[in-house]
PDB file of N, CA and C in Angstrom:
ATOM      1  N   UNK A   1     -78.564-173.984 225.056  1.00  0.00           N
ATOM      2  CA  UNK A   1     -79.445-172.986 225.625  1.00  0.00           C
ATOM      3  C   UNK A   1     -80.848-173.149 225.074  1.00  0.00           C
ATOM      4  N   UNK A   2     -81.642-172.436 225.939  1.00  0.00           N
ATOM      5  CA  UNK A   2     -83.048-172.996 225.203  1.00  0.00           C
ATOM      6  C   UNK A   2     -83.791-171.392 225.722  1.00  0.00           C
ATOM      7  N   UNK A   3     -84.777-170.832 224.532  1.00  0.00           N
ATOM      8  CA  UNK A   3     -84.828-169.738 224.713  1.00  0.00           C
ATOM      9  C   UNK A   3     -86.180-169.673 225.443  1.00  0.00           C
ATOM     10  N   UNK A   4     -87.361-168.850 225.721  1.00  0.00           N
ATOM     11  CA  UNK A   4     -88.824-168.456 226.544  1.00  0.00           C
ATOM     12  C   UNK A   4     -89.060-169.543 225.833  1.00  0.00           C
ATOM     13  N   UNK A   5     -89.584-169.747 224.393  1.00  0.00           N
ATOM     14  CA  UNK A   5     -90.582-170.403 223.567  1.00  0.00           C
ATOM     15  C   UNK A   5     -90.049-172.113 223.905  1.00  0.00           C
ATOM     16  N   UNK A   6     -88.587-172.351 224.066  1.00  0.00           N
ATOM     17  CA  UNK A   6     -88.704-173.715 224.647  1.00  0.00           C
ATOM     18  C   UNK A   6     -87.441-174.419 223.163  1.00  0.00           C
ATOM     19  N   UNK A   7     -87.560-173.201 222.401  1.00  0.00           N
ATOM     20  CA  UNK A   7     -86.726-173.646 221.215  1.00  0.00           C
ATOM     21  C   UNK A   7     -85.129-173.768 221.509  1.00  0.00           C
ATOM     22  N   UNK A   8     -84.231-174.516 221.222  1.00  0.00           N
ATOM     23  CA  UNK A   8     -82.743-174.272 221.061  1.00  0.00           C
ATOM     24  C   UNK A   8     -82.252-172.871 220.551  1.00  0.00           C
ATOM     25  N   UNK A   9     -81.502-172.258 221.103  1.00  0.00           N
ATOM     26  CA  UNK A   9     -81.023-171.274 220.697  1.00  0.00           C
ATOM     27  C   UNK A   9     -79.388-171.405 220.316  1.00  0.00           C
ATOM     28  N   UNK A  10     -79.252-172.801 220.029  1.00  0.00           N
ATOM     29  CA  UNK A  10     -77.529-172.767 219.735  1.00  0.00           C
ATOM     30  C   UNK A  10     -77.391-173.016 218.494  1.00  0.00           C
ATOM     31  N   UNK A  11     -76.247-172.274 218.190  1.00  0.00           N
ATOM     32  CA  UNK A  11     -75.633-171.926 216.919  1.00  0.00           C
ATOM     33  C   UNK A  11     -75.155-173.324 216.290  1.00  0.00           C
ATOM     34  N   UNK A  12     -75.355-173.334 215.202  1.00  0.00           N
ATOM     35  CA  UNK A  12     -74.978-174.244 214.718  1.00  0.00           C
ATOM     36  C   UNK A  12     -73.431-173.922 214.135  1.00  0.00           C
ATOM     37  N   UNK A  13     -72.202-174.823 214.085  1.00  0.00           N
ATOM     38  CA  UNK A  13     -71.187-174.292 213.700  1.00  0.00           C
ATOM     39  C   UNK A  13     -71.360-174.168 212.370  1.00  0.00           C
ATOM     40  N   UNK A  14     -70.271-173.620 211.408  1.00  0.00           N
ATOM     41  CA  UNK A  14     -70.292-173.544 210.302  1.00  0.00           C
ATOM     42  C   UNK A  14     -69.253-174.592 209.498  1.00  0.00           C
ATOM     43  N   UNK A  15     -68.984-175.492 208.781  1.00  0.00           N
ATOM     44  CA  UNK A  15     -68.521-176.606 208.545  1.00  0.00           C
ATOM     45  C   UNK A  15     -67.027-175.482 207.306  1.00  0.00           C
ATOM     46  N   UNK A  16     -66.103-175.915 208.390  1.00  0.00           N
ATOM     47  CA  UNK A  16     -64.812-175.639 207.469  1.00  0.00           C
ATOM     48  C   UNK A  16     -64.306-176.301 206.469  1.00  0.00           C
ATOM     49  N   UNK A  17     -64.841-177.508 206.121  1.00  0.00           N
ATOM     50  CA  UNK A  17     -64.359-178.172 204.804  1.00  0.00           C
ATOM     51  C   UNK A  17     -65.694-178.378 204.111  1.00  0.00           C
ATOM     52  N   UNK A  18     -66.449-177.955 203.549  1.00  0.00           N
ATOM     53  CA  UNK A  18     -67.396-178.153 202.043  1.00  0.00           C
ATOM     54  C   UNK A  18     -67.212-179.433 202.066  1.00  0.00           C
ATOM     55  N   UNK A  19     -68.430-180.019 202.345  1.00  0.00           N
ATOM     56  CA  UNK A  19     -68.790-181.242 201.178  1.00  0.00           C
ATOM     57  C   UNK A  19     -67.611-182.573 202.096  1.00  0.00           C
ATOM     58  N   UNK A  20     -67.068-182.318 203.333  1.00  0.00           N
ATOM     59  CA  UNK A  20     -66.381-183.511 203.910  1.00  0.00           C
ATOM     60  C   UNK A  20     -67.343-183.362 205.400  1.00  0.00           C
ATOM     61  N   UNK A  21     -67.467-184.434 205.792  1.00  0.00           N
ATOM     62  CA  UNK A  21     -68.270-184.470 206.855  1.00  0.00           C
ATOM     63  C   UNK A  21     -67.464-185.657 207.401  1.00  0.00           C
ATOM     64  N   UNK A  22     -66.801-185.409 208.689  1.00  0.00           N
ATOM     65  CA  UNK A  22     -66.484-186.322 209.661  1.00  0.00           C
ATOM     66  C   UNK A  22     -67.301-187.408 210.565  1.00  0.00           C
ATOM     67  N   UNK A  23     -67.000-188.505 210.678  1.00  0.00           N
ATOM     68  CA  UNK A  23     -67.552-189.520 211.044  1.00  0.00           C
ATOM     69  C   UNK A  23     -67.176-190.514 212.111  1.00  0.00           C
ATOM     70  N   UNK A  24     -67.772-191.513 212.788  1.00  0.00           N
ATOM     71  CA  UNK A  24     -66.546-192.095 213.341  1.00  0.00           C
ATOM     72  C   UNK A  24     -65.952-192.839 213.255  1.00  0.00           C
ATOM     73  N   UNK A  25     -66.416-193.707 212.017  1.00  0.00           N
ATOM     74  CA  UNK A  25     -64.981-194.210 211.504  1.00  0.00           C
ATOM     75  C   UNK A  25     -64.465-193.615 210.094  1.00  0.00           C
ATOM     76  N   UNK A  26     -64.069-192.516 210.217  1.00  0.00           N
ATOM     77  CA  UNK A  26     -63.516-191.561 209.665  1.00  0.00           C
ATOM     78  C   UNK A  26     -64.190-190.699 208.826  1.00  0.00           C
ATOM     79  N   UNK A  27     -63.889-190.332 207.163  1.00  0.00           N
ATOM     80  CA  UNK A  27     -64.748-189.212 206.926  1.00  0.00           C
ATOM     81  C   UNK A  27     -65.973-189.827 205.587  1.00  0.00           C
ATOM     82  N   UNK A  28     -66.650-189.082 205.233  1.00  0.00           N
ATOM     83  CA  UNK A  28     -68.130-189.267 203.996  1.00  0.00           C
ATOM     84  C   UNK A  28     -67.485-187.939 203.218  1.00  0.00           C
ATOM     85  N   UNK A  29     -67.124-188.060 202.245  1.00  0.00           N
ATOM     86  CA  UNK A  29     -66.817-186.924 201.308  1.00  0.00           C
ATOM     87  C   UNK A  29     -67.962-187.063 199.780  1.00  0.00           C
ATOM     88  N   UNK A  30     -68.687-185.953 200.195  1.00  0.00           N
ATOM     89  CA  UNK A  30     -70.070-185.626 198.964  1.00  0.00           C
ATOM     90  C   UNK A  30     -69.935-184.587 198.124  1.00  0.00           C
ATOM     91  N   UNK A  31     -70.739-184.740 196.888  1.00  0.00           N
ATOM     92  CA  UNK A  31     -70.620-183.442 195.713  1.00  0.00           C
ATOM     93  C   UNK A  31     -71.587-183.918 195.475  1.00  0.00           C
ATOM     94  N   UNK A  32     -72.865-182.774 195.354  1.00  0.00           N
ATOM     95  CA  UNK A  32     -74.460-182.910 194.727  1.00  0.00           C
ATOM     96  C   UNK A  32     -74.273-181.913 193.480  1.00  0.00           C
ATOM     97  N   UNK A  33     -74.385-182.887 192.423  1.00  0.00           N
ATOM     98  CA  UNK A  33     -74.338-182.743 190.703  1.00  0.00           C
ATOM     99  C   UNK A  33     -75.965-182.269 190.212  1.00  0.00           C
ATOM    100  N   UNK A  34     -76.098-181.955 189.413  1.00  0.00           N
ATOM    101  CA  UNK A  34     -78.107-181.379 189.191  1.00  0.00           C
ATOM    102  C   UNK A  34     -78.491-182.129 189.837  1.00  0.00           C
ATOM    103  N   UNK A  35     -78.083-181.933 191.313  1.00  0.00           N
ATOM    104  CA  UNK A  35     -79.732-182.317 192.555  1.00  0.00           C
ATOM    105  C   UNK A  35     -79.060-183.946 193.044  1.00  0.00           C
ATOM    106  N   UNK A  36     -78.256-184.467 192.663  1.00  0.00           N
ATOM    107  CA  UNK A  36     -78.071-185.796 192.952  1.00  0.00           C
ATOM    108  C   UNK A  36     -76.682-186.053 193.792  1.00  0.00           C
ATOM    109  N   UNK A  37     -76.705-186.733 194.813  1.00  0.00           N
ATOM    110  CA  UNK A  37     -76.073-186.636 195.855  1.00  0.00           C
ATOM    111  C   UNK A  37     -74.963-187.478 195.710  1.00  0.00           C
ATOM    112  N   UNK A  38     -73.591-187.569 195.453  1.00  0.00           N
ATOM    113  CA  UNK A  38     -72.435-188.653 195.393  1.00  0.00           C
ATOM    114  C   UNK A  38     -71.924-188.245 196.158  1.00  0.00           C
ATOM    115  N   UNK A  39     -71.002-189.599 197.130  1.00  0.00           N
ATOM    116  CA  UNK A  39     -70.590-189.591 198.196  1.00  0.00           C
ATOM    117  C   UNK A  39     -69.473-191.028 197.900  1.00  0.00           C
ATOM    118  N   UNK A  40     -68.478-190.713 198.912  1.00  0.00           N
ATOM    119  CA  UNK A  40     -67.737-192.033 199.329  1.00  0.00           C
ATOM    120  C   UNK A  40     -66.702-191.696 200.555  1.00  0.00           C
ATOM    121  N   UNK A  41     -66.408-192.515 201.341  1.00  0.00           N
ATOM    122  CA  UNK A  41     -65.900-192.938 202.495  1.00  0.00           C
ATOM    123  C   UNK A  41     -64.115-193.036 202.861  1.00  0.00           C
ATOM    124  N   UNK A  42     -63.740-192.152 203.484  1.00  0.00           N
ATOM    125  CA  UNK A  42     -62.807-192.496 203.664  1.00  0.00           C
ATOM    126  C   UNK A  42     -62.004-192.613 204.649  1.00  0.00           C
ATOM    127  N   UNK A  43     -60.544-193.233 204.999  1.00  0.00           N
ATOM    128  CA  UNK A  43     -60.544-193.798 206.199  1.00  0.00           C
ATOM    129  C   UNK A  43     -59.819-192.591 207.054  1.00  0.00           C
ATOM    130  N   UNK A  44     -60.240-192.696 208.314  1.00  0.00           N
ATOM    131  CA  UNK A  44     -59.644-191.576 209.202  1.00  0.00           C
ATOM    132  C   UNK A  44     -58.460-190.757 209.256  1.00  0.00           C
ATOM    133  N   UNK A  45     -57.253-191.506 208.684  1.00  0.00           N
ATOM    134  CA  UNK A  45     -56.053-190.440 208.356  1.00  0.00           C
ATOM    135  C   UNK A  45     -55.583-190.246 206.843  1.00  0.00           C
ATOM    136  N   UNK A  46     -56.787-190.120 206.230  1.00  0.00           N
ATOM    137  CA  UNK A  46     -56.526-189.676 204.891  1.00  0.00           C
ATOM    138  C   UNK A  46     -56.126-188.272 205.236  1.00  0.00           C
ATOM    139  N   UNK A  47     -55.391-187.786 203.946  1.00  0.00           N
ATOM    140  CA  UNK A  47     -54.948-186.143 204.220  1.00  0.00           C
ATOM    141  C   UNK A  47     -56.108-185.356 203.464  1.00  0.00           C
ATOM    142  N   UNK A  48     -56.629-184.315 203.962  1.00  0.00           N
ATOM    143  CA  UNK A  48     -57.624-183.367 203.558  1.00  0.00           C
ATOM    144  C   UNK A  48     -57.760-183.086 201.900  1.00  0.00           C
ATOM    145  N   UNK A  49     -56.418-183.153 201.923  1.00  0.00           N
ATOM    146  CA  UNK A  49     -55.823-182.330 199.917  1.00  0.00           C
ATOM    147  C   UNK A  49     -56.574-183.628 199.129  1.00  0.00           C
ATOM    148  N   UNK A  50     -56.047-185.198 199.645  1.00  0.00           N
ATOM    149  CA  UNK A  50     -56.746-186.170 198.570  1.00  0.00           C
ATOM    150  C   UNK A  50     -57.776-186.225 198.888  1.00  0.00           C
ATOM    151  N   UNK A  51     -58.634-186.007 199.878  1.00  0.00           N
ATOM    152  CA  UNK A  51     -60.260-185.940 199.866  1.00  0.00           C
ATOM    153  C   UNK A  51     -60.809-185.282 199.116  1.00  0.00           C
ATOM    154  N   UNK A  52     -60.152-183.989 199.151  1.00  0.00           N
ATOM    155  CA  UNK A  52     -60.709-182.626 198.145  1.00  0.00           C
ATOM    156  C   UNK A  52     -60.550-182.774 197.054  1.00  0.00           C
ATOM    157  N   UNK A  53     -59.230-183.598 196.392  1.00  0.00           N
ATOM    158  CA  UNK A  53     -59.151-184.032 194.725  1.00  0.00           C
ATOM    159  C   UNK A  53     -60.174-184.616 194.078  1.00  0.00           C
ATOM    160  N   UNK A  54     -60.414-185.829 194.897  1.00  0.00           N
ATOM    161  CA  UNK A  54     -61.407-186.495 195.230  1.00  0.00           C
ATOM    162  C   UNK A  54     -62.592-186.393 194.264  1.00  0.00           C
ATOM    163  N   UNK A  55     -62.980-184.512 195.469  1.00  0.00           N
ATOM    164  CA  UNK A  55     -63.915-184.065 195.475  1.00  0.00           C
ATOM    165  C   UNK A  55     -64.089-183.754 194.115  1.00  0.00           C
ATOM    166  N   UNK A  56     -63.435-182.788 193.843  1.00  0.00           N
ATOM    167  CA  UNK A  56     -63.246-182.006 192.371  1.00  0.00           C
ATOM    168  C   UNK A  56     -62.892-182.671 190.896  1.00  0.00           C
ATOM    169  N   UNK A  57     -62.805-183.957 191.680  1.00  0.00           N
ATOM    170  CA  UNK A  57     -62.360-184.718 189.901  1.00  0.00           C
ATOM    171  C   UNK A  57     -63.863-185.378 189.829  1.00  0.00           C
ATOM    172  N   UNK A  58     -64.088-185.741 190.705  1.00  0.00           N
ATOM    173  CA  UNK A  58     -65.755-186.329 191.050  1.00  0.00           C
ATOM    174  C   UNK A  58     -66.611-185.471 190.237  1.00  0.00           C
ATOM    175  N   UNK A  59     -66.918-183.963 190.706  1.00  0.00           N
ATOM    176  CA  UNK A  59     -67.797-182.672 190.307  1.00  0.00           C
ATOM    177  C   UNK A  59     -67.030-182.748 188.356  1.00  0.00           C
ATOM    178  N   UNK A  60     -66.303-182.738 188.677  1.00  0.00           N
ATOM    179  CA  UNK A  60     -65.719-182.578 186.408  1.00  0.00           C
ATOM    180  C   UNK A  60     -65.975-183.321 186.147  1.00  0.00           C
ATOM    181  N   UNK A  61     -65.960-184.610 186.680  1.00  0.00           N
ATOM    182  CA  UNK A  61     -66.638-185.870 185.423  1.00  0.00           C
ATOM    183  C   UNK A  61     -67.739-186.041 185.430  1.00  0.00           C
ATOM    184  N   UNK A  62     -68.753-185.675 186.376  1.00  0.00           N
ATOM    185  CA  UNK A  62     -70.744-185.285 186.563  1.00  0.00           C
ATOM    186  C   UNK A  62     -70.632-184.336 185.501  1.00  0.00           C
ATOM    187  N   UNK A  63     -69.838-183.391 185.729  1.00  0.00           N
ATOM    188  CA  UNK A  63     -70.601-182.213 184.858  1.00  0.00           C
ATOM    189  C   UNK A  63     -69.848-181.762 183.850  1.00  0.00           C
ATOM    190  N   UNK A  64     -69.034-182.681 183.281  1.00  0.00           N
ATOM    191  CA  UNK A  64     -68.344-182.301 181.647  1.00  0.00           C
ATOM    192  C   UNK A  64     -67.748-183.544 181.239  1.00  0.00           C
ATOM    193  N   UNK A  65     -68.111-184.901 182.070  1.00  0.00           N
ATOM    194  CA  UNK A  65     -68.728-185.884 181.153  1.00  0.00           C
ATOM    195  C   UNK A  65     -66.693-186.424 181.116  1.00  0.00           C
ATOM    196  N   UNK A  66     -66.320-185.926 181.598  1.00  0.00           N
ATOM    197  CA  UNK A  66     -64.432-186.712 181.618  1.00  0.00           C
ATOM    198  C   UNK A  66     -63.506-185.666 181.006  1.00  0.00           C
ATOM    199  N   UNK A  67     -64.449-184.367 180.575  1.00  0.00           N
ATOM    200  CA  UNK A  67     -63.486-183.566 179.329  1.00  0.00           C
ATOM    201  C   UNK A  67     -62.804-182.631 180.522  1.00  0.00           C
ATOM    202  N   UNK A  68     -61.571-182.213 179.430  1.00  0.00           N
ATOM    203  CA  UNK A  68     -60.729-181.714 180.389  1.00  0.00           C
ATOM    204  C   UNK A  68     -61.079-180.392 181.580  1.00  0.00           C
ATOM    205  N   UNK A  69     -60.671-180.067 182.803  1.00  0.00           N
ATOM    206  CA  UNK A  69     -61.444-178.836 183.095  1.00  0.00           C
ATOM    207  C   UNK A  69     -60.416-177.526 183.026  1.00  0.00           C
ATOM    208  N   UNK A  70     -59.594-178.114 182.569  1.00  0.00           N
ATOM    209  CA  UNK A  70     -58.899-176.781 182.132  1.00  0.00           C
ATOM    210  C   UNK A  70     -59.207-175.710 181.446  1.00  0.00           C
ATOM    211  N   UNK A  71     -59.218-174.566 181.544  1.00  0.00           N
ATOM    212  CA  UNK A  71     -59.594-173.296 180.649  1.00  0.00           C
ATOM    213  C   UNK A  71     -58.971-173.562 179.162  1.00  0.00           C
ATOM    214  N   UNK A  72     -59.777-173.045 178.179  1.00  0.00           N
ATOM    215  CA  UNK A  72     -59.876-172.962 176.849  1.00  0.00           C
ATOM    216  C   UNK A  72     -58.868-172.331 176.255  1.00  0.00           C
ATOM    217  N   UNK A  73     -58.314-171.303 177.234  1.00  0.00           N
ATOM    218  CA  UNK A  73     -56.993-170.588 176.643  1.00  0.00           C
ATOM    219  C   UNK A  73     -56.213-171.127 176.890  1.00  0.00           C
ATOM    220  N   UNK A  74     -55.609-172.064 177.548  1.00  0.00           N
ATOM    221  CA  UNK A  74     -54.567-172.928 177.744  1.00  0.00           C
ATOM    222  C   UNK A  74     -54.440-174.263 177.587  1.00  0.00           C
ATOM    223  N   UNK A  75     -55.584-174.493 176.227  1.00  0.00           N
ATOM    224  CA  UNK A  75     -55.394-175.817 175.425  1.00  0.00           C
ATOM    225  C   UNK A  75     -55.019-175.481 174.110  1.00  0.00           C
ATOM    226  N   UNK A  76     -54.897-176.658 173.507  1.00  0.00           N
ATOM    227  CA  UNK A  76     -54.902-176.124 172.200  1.00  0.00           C
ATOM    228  C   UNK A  76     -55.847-177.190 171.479  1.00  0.00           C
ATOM    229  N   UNK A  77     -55.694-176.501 170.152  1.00  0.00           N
ATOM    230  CA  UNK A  77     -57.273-177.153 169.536  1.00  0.00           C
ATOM    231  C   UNK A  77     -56.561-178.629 169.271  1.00  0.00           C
ATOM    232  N   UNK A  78     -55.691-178.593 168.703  1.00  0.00           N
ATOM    233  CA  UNK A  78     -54.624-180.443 169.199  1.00  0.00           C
ATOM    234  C   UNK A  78     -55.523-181.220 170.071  1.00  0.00           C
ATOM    235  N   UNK A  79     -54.728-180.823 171.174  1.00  0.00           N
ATOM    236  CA  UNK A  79     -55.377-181.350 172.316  1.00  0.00           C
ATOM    237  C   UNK A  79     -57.161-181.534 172.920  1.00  0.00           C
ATOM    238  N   UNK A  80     -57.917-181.212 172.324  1.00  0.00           N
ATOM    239  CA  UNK A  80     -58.857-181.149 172.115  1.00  0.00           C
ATOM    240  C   UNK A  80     -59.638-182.287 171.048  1.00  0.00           C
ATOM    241  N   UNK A  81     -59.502-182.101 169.902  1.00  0.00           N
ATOM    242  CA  UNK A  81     -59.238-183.151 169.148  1.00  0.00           C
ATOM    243  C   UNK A  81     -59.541-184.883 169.412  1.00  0.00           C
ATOM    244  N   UNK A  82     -57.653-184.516 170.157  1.00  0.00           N
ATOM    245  CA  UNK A  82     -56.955-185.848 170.664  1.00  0.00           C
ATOM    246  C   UNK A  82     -57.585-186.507 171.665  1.00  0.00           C
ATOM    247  N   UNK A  83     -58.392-185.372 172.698  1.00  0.00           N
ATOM    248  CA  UNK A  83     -59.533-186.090 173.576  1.00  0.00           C
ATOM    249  C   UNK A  83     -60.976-186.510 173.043  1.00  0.00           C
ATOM    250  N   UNK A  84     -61.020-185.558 172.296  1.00  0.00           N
ATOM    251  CA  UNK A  84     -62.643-186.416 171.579  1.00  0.00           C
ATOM    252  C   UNK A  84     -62.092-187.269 171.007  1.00  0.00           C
ATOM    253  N   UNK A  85     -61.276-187.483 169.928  1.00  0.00           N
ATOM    254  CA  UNK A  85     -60.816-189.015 169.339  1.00  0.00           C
ATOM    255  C   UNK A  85     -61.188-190.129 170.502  1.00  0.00           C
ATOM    256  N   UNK A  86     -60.087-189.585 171.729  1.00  0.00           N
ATOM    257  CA  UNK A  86     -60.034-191.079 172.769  1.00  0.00           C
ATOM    258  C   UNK A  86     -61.514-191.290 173.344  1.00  0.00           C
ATOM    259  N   UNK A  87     -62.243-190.287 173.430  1.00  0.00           N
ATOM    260  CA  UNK A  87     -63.790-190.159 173.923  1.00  0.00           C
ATOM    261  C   UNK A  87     -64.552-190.985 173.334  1.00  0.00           C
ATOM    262  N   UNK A  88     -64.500-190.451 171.786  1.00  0.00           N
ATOM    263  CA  UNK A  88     -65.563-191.351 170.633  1.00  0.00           C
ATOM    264  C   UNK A  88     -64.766-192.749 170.273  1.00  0.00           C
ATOM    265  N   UNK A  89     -63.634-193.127 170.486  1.00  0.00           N
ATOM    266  CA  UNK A  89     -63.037-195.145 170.453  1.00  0.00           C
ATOM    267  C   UNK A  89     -63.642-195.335 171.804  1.00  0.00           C
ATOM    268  N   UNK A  90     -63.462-194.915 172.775  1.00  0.00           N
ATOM    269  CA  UNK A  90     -64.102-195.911 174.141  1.00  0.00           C
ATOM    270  C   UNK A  90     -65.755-195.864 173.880  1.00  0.00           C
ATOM    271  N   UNK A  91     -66.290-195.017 173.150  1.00  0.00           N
ATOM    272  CA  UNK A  91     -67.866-195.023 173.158  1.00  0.00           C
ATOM    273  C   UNK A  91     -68.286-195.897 171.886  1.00  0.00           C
ATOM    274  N   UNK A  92     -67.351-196.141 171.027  1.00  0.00           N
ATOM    275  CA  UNK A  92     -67.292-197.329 169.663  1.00  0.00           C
ATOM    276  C   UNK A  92     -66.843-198.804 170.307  1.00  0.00           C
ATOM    277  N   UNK A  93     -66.023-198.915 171.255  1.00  0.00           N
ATOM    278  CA  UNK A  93     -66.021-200.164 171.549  1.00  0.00           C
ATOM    279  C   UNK A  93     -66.853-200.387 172.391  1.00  0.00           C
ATOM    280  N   UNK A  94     -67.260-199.555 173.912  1.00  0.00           N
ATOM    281  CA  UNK A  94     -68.662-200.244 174.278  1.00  0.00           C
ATOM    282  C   UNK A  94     -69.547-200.283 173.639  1.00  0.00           C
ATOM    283  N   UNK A  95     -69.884-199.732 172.596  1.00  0.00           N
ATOM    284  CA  UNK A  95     -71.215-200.302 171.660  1.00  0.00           C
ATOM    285  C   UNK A  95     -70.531-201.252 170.838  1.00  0.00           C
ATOM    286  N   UNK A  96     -69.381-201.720 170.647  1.00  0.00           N
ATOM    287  CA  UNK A  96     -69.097-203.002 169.914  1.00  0.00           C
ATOM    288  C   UNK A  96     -69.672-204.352 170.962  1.00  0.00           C
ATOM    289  N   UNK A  97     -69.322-203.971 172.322  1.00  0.00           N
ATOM    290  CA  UNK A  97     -69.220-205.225 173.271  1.00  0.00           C
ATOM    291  C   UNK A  97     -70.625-205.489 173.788  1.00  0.00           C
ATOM    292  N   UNK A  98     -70.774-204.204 174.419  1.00  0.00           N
ATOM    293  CA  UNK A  98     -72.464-204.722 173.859  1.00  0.00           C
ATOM    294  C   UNK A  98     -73.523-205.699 172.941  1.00  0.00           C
ATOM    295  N   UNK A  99     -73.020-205.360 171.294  1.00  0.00           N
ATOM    296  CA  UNK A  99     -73.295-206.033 170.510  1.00  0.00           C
ATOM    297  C   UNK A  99     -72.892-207.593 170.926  1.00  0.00           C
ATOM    298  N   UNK A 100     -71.464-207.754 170.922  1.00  0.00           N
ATOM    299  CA  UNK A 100     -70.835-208.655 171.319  1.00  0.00           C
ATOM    300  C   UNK A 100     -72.034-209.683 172.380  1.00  0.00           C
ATOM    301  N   UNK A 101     -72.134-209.110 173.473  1.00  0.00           N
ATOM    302  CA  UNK A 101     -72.918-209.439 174.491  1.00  0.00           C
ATOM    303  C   UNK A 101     -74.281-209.908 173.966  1.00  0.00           C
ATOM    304  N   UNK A 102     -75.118-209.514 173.468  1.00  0.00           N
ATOM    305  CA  UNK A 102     -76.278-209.270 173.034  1.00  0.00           C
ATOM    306  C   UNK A 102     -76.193-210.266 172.180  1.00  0.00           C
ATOM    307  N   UNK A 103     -75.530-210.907 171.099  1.00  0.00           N
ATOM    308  CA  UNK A 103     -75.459-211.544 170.079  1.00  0.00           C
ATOM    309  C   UNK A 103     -75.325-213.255 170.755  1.00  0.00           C
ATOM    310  N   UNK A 104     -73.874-213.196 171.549  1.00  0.00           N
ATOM    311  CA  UNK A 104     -73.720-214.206 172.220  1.00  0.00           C
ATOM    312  C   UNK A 104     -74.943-214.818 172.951  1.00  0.00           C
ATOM    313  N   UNK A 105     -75.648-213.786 173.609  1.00  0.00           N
ATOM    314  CA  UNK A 105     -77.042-214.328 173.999  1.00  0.00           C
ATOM    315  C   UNK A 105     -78.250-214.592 173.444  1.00  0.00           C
ATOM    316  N   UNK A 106     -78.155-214.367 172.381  1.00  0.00           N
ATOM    317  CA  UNK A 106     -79.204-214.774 171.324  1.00  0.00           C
ATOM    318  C   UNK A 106     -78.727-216.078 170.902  1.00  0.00           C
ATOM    319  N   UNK A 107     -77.136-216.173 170.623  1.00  0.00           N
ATOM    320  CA  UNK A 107     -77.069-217.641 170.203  1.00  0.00           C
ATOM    321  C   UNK A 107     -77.435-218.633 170.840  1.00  0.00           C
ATOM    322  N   UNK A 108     -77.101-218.268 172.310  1.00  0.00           N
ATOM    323  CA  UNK A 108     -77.222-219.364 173.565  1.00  0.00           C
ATOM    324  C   UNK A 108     -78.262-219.650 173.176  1.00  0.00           C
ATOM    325  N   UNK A 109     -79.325-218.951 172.980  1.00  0.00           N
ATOM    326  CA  UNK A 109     -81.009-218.847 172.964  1.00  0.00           C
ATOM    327  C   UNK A 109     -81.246-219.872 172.531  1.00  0.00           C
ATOM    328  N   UNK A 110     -80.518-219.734 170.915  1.00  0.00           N
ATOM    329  CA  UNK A 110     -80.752-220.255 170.143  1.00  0.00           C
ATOM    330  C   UNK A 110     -80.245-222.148 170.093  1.00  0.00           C
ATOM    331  N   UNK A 111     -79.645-222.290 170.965  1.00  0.00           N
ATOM    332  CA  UNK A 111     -78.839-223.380 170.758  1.00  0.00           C
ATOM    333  C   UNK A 111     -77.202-223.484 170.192  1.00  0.00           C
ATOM    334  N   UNK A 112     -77.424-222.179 169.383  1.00  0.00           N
ATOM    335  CA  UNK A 112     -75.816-222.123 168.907  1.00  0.00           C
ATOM    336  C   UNK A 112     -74.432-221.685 169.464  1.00  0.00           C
ATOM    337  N   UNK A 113     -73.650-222.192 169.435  1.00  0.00           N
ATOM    338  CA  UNK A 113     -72.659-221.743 170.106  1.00  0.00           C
ATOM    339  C   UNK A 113     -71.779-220.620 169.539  1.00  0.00           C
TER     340      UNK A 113
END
């Protein structure tokens, strides 16, 4: 419809799934983290539930970095712990391999093997 002034007057629908947008070759499933837009693709008869997991494991690891998103009353300080332990060894060995990396290429530099 188009109203006196010449403008559209149609409603825009309202999108029943958040953040999944259908396509035609199938769907774009997005989560915008402080202002920044992630997205990925999936194929036409995916089921809605793993898009949305997707979605939500996507949004917890932007914005708490991999830590668990479970509520605080139903951890225990154990478990807590036991995830920063595994947190701070994967953040000690990529700065080992790094080094690793970095060193190896200085030798090359250098001539040494």
């Amino acid at each position: 419809m188009v109203n006196t002034n010449g403008a559209s007057t149609r409603k825009l629908k309202k999108n029943r799934y958040p953040g999944l947008q259908r396509e035609r070759s199938g769907w774009r499933v997005y989560v915008s983290v402080h202002g920044r837009l992630y997205a990925k693709r999936f194929p036409r008869d995916t089921p809605l539930t793993l898009m949305r997991q997707w979605r939500e494991a996507k949004r917890a690891e932007l914005l708490h970095g991999g830590l668990p998103t479970t509520p605080r009353a139903q951890r225990t300080f154990g478990q807590d712990v036991e995830a920063y332990l595994e947190r701070l060894a994967m953040a000690h060995q990529a700065h080992l391999e790094m080094w690793v990396e970095q060193l190896a290429a200085f030798r090359a530099a250098k001539g040494r093997a």
